[in-house]
N, C-alpha and C. Protein backbone atom coordinates (compact mmCIF):
# COMPACT_ATOMS: atom_id res chain seq x y z
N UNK A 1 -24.85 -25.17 -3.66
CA UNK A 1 -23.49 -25.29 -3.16
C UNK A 1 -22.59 -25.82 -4.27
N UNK A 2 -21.47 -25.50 -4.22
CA UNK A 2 -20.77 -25.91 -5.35
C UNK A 2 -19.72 -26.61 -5.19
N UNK A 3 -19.47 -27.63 -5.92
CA UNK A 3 -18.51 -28.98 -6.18
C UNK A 3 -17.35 -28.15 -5.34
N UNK A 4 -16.18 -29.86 -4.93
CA UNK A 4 -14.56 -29.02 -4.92
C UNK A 4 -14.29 -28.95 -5.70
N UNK A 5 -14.47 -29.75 -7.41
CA UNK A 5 -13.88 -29.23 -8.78
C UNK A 5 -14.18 -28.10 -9.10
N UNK A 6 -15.88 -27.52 -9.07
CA UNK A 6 -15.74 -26.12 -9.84
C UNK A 6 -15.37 -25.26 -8.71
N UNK A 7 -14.75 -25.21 -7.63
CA UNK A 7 -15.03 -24.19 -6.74
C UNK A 7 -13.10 -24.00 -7.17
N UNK A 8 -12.55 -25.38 -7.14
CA UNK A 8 -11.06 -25.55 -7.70
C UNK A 8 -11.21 -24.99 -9.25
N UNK A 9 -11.55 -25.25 -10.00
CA UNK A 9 -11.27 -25.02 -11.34
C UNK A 9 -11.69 -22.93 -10.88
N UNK A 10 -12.21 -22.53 -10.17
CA UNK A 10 -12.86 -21.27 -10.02
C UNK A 10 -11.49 -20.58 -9.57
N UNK A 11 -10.41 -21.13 -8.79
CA UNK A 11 -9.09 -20.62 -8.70
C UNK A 11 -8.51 -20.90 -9.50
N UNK A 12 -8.60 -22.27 -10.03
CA UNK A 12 -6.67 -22.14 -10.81
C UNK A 12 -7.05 -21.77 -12.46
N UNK A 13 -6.18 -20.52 -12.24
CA UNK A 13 -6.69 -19.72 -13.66
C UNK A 13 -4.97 -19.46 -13.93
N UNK A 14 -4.32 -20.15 -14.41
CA UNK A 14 -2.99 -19.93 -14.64
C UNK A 14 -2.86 -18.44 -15.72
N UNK A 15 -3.75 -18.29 -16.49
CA UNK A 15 -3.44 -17.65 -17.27
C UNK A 15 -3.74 -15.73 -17.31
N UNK A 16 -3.91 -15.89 -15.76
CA UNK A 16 -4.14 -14.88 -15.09
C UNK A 16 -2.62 -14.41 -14.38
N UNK A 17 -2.30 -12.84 -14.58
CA UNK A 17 -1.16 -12.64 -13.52
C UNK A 17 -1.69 -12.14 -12.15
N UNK A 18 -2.70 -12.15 -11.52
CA UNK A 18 -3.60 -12.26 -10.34
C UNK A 18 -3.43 -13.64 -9.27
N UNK A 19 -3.36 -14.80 -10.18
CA UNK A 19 -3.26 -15.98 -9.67
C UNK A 19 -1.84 -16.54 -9.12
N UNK A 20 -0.93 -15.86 -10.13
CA UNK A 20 0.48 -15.67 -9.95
C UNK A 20 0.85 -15.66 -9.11
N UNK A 21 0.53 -13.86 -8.66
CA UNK A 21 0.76 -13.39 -7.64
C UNK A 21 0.72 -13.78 -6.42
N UNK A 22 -1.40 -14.52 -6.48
CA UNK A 22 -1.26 -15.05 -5.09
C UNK A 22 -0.68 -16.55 -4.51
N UNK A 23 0.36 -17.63 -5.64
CA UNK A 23 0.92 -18.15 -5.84
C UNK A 23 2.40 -17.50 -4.79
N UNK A 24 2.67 -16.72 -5.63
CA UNK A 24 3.98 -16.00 -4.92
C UNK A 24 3.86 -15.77 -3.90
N UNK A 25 3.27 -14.68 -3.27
CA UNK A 25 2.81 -14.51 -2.03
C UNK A 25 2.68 -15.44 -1.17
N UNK A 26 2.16 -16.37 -1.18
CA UNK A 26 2.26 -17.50 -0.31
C UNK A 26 3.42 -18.58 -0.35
N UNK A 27 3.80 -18.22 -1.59
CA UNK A 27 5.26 -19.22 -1.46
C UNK A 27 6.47 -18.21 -0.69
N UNK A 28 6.03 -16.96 -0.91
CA UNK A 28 7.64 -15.77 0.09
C UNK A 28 6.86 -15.98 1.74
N UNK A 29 5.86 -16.17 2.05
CA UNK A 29 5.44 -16.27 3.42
C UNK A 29 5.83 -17.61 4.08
N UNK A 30 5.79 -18.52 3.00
CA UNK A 30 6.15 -19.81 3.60
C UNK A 30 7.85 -20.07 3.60
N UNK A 31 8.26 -18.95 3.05
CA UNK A 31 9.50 -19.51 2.98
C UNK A 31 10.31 -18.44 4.15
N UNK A 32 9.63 -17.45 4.48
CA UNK A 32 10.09 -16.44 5.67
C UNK A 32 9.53 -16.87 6.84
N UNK A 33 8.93 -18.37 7.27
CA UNK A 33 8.19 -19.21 7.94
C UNK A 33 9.17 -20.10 8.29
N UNK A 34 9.97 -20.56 7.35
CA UNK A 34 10.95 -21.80 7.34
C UNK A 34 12.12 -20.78 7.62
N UNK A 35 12.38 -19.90 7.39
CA UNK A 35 13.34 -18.96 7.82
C UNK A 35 13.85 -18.77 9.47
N UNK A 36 11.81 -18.58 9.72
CA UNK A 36 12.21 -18.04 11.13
C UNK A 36 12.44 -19.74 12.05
N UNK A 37 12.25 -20.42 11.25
CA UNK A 37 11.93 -21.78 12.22
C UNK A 37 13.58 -22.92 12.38
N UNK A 38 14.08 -22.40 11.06
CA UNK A 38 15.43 -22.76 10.70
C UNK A 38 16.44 -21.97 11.57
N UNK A 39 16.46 -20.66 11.26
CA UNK A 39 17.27 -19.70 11.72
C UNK A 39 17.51 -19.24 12.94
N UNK A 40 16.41 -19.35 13.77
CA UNK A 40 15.99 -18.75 14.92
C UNK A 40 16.84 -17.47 15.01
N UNK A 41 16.29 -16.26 14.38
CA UNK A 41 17.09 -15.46 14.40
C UNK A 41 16.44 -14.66 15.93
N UNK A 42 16.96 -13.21 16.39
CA UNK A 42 16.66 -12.62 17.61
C UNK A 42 14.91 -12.01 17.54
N UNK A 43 14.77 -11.94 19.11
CA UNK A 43 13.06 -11.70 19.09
C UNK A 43 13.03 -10.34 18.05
N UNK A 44 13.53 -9.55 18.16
CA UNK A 44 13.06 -8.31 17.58
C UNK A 44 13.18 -9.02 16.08
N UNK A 45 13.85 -9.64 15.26
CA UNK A 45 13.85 -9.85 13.86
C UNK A 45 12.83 -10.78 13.81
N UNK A 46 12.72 -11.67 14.60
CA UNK A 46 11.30 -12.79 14.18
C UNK A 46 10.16 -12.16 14.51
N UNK A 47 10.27 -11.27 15.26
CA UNK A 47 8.65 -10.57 15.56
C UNK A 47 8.26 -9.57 13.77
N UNK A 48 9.90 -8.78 13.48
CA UNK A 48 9.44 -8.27 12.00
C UNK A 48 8.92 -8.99 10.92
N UNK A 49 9.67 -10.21 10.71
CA UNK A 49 9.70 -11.37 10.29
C UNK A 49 8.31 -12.24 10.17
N UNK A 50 7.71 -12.48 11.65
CA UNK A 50 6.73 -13.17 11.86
C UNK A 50 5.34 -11.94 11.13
N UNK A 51 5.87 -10.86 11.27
CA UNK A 51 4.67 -9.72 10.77
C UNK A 51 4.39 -9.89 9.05
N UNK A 52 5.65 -9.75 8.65
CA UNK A 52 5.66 -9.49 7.55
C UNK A 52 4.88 -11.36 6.61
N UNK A 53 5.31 -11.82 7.29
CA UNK A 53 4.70 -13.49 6.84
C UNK A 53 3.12 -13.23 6.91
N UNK A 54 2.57 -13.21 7.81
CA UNK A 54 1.14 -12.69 8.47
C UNK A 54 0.38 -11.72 7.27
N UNK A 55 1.22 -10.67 7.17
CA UNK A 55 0.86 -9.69 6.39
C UNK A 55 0.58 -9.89 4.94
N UNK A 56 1.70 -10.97 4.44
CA UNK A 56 1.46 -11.27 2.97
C UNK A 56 0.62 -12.23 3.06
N UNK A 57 0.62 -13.38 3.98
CA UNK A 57 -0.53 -14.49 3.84
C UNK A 57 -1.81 -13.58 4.06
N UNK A 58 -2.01 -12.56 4.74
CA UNK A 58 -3.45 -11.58 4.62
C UNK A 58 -4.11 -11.37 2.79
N UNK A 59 -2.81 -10.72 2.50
CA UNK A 59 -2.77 -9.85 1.22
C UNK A 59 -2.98 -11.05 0.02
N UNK A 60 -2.30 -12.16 0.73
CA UNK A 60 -2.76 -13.33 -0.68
C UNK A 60 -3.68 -13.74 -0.91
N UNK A 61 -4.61 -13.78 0.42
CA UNK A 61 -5.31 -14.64 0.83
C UNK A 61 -6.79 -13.76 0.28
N UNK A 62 -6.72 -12.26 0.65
CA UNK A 62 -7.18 -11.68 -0.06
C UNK A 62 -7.47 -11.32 -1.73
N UNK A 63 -6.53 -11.42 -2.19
CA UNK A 63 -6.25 -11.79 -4.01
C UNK A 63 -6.72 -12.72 -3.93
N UNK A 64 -6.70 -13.73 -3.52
CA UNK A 64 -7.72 -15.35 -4.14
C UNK A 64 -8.94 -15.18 -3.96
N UNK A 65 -9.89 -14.56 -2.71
CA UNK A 65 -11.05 -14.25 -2.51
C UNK A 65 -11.41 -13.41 -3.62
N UNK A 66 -10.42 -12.50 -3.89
CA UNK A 66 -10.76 -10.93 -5.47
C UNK A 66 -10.89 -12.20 -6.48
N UNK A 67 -9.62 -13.25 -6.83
CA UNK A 67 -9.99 -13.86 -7.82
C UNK A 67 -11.03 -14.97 -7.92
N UNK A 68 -11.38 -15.48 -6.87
CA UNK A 68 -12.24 -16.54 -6.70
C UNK A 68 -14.02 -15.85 -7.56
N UNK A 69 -14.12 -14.45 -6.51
CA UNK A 69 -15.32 -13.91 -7.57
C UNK A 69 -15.31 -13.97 -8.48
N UNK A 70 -14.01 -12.78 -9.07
CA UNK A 70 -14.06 -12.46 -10.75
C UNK A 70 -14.31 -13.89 -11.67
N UNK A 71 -14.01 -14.47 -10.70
CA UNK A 71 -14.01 -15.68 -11.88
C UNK A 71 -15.25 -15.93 -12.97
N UNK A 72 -16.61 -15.74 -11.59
CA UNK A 72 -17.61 -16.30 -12.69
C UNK A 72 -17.89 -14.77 -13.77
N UNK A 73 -17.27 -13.86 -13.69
CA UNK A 73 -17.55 -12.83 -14.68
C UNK A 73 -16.34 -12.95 -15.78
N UNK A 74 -16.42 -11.82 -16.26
CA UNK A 74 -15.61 -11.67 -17.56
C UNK A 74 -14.92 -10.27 -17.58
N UNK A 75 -13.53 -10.44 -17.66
CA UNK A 75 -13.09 -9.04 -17.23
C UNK A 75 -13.64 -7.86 -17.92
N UNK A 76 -13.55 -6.62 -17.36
CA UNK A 76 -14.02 -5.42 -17.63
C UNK A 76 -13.05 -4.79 -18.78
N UNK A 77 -13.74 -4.42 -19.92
CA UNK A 77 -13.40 -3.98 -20.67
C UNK A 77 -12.19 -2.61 -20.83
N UNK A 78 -10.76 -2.19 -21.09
CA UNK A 78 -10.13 -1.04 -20.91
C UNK A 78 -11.13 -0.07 -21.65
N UNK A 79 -10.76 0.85 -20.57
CA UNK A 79 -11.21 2.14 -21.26
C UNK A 79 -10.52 2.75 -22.72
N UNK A 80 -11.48 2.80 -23.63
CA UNK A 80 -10.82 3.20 -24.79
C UNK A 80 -10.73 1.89 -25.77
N UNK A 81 -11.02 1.19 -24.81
CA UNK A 81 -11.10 0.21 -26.31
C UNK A 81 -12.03 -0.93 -26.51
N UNK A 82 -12.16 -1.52 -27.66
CA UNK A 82 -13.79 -1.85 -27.84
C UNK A 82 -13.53 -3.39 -27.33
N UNK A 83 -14.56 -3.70 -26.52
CA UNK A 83 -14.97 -5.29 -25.96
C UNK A 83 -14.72 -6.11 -27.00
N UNK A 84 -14.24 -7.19 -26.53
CA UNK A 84 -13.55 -8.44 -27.60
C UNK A 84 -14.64 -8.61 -27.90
């Protein structure tokens, strides 16, 4: 089983634009969260609203699981060009 440091150090890979992303993603969900909670805008817009929050916390949440693996490997080489 593995530590909360290496399982933490196994996400925060700043120097990744993967990690970024799922950075972002969860900061536009949380903030279309505080939107709907601030705003109370009409059912039909908070139900789009409430989807679309849902949907990206899915999609982020997913990218961290993609990056959490890759981690213990080493990215895959482009095609066409020779391994560092």
């Amino acid at each position: 089983m593995h530590s909360f440091a290496e399982t933490l150090r196994r996400l925060w890979q700043p120097r990744r634009g993967l990690f970024w992303l799922v950075v972002a993603l969860q900061l536009l969900s949380s903030c279309i969260v505080l939107f709907i909670q601030i705003a109370r805008p009409p059912d039909a817009l908070r139900l789009v609203l409430g989807l679309m929050a849902l949907t990206d916390s899915l999609l982020a949440w997913w990218l961290m699981v993609r990056l959490w693996r890759e981690a213990g490997h080493p990215p895959a080489p482009l095609r066409g060009f020779p391994p560092p």
